[in-house]
N, C-alpha and C. Protein backbone atom coordinates (compact mmCIF):
# COMPACT_ATOMS: atom_id res chain seq x y z
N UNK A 1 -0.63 -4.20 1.56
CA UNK A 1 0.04 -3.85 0.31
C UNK A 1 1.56 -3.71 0.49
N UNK A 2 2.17 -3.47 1.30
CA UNK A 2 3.57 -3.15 2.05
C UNK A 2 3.83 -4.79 1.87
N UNK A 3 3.54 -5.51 1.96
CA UNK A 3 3.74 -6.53 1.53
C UNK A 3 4.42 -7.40 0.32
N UNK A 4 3.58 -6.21 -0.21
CA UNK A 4 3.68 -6.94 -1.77
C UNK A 4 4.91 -5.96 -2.22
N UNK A 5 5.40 -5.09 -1.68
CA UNK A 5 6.69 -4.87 -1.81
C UNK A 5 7.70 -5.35 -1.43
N UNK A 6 7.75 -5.53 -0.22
CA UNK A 6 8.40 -6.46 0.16
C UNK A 6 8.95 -7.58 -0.35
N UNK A 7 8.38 -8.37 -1.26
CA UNK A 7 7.91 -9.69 -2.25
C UNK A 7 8.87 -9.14 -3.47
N UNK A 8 8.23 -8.40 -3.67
CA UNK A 8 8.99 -7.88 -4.55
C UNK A 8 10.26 -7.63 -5.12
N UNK A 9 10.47 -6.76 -3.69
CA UNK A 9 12.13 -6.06 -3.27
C UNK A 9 13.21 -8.02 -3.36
N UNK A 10 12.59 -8.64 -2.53
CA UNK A 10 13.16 -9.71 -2.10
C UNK A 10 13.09 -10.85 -3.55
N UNK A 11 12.10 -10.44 -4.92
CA UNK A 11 12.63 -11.13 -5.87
C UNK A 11 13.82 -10.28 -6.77
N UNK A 12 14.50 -9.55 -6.14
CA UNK A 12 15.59 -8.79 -7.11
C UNK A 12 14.91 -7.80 -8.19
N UNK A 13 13.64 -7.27 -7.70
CA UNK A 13 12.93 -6.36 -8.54
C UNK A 13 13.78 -4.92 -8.29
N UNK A 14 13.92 -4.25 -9.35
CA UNK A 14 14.79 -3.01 -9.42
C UNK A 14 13.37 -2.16 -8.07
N UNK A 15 14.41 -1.98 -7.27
CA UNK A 15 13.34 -1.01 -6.22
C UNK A 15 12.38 0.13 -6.83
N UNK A 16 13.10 0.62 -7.72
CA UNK A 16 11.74 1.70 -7.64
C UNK A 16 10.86 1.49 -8.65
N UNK A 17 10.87 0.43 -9.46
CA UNK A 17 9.74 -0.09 -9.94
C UNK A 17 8.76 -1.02 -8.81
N UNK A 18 9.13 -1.80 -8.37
CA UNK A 18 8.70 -2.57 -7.06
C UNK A 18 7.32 -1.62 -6.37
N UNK A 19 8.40 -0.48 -6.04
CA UNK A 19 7.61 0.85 -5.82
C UNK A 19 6.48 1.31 -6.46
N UNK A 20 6.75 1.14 -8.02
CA UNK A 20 5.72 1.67 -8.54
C UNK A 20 4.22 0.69 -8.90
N UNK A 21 5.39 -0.63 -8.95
CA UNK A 21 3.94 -1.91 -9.03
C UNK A 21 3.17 -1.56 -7.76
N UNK A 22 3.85 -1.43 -6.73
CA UNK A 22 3.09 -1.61 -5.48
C UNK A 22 2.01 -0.70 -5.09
N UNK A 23 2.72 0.68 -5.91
CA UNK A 23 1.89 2.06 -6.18
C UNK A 23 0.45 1.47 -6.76
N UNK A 24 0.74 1.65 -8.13
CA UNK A 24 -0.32 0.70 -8.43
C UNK A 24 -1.32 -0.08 -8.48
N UNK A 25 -1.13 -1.12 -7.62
CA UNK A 25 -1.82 -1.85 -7.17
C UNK A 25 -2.65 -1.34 -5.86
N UNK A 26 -1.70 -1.03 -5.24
CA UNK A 26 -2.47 0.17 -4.19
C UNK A 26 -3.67 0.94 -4.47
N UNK A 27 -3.61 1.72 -5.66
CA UNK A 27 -4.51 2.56 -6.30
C UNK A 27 -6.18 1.45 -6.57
N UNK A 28 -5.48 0.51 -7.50
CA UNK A 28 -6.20 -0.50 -8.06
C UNK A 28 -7.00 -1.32 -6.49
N UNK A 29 -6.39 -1.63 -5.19
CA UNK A 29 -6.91 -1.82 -4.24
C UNK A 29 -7.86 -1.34 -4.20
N UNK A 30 -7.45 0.00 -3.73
CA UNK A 30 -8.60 1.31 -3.41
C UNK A 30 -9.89 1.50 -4.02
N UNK A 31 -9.60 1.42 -5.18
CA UNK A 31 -10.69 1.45 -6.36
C UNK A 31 -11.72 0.16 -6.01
N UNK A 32 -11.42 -0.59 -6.22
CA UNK A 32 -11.63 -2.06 -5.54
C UNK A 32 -12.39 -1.98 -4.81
N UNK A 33 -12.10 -1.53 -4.08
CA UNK A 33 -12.99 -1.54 -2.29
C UNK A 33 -13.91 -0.39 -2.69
N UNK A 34 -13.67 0.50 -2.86
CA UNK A 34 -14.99 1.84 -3.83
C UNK A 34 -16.08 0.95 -4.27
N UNK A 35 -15.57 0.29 -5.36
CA UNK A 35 -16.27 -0.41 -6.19
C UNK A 35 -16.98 -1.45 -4.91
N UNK A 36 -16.69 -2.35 -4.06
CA UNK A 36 -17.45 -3.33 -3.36
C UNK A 36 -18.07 -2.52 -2.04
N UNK A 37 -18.27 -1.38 -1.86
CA UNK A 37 -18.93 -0.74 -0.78
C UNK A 37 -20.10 -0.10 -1.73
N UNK A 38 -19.89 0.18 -3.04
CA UNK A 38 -20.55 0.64 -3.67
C UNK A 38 -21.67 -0.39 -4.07
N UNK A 39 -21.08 -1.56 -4.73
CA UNK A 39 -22.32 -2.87 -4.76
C UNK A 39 -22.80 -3.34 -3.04
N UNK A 40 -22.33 -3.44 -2.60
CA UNK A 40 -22.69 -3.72 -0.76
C UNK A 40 -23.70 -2.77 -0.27
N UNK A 41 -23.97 -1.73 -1.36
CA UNK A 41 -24.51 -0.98 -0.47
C UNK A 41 -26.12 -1.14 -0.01
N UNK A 42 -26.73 -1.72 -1.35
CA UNK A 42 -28.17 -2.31 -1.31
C UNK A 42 -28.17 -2.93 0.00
N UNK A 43 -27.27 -4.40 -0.32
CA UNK A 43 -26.89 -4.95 1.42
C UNK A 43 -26.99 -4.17 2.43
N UNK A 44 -25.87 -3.26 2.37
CA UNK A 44 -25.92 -2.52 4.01
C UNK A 44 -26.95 -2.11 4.55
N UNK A 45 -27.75 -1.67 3.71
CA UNK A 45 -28.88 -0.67 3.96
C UNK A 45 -29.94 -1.20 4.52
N UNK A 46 -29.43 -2.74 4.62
CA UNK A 46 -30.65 -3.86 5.63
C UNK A 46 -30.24 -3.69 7.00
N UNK A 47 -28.69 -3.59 7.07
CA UNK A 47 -28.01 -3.59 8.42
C UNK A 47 -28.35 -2.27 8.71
N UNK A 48 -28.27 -2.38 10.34
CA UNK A 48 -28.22 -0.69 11.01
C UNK A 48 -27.36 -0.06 10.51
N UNK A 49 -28.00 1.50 10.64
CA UNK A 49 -26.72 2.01 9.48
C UNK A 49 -25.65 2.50 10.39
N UNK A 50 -25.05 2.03 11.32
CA UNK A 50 -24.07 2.08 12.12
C UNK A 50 -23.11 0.61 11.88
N UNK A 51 -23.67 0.04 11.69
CA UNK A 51 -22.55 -1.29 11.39
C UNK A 51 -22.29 -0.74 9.38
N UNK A 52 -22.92 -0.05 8.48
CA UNK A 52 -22.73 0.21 7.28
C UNK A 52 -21.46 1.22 7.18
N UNK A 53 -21.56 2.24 8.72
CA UNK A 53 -20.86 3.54 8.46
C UNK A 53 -19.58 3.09 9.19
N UNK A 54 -19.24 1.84 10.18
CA UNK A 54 -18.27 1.19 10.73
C UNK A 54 -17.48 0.70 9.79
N UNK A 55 -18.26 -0.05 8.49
CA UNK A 55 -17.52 -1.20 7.43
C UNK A 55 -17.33 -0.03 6.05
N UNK A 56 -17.76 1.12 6.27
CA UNK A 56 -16.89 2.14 5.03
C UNK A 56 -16.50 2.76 5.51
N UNK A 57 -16.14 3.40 6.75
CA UNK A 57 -14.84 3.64 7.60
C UNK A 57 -13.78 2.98 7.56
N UNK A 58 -13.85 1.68 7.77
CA UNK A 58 -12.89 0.56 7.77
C UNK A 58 -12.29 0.55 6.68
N UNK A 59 -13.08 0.70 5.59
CA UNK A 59 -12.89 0.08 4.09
C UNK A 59 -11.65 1.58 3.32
N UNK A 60 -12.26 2.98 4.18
CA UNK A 60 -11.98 4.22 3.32
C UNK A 60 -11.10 4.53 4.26
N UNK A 61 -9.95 3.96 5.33
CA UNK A 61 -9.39 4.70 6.12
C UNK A 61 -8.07 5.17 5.50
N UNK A 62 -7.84 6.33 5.64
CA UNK A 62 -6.97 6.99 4.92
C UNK A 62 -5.62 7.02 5.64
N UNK A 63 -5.77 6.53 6.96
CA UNK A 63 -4.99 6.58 7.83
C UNK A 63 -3.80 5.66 7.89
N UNK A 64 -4.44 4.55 7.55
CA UNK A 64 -3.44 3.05 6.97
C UNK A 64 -2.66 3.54 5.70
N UNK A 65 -3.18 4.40 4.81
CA UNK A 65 -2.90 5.23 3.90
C UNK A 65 -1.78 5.74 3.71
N UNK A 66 -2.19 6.32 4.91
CA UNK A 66 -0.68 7.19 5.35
C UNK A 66 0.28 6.92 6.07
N UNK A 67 -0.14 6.06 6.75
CA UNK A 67 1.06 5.08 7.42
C UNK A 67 1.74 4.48 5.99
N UNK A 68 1.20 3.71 5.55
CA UNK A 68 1.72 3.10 4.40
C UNK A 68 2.94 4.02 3.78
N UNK A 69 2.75 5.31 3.38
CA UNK A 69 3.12 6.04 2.68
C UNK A 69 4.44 6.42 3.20
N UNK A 70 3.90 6.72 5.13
CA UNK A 70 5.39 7.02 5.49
C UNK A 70 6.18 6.15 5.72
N UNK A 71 5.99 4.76 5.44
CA UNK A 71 6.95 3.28 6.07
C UNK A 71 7.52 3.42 4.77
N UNK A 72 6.61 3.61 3.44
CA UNK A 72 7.52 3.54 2.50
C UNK A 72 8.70 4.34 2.41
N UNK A 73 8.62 5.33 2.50
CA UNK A 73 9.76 6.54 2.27
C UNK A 73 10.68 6.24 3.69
N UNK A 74 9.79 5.65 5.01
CA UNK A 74 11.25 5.03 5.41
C UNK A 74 12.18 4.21 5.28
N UNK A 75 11.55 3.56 4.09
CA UNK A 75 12.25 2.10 3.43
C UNK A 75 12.95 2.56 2.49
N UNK A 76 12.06 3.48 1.91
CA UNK A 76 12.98 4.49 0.80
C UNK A 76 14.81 4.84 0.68
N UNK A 77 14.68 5.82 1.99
CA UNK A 77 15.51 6.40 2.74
C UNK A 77 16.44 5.10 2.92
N UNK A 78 15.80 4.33 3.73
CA UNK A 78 17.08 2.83 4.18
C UNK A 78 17.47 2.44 3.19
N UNK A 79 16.66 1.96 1.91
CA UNK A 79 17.46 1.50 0.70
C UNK A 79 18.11 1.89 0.18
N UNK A 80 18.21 2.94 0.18
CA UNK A 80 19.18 4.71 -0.79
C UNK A 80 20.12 4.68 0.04
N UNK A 81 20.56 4.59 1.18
CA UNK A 81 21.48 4.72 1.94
C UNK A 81 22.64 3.18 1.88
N UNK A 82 21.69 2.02 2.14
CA UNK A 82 21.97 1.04 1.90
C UNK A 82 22.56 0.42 0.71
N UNK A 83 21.80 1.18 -0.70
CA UNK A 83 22.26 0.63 -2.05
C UNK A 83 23.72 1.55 -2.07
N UNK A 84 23.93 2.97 -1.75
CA UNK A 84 25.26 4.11 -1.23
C UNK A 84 25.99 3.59 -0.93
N UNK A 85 26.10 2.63 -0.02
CA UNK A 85 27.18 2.27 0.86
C UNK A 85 27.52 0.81 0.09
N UNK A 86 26.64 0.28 -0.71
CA UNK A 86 27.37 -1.07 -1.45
C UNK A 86 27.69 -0.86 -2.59
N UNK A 87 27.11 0.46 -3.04
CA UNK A 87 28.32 0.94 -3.75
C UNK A 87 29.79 1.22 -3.98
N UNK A 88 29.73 1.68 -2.87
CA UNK A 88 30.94 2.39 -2.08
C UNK A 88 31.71 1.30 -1.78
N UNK A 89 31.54 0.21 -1.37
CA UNK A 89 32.31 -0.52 -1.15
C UNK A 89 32.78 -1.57 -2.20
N UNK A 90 32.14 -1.61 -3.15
CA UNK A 90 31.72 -2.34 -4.63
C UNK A 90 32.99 -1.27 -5.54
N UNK A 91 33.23 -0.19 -5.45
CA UNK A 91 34.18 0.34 -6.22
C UNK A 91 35.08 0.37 -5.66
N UNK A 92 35.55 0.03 -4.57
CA UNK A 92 36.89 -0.02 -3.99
C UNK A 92 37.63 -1.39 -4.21
């Protein structure tokens, strides 16, 4: 999903909307994958339920989550600083 900001940022999208599409979609991801572990599940339940509890681990990790979350606000931070200073030099 960091991605698709990226994409974003780089079509001249006002950043903190970029942000918020990406928000968004993020959410809408998530949901997503809820939704296909939730139909999968009849499926899984053929597989050992150790390869079921591996692939909604995978699917629910909150951890990518939060990585995500903090790369953003470090991109955050760089852009705010970055858009500051071309300011700054833009009014002189």
């Amino acid at each position: 999903m960091i991605h698709m900001h990226y994409i974003l940022n780089s079509l001249n999208f006002d950043h903190q909307l970029s942000i918020q599409i990406t928000h968004l979609l993020h959410l809408k991801h998530h949901r997503f994958l809820n939704l296909i572990v939730i139909d999968l599940q009849c499926f899984l339940s053929k597989l050992p339920m150790m390869m079921m509890k591996i692939m909604i681990m995978m699917m629910m990790t909150t951890m990518t989550r939060n990585k995500m979350m903090m790369m953003m606000k470090k991109r955050k931070m760089m852009m705010m600083t970055t858009t500051t200073t071309m300011m700054m030099m833009n009014s002189q």
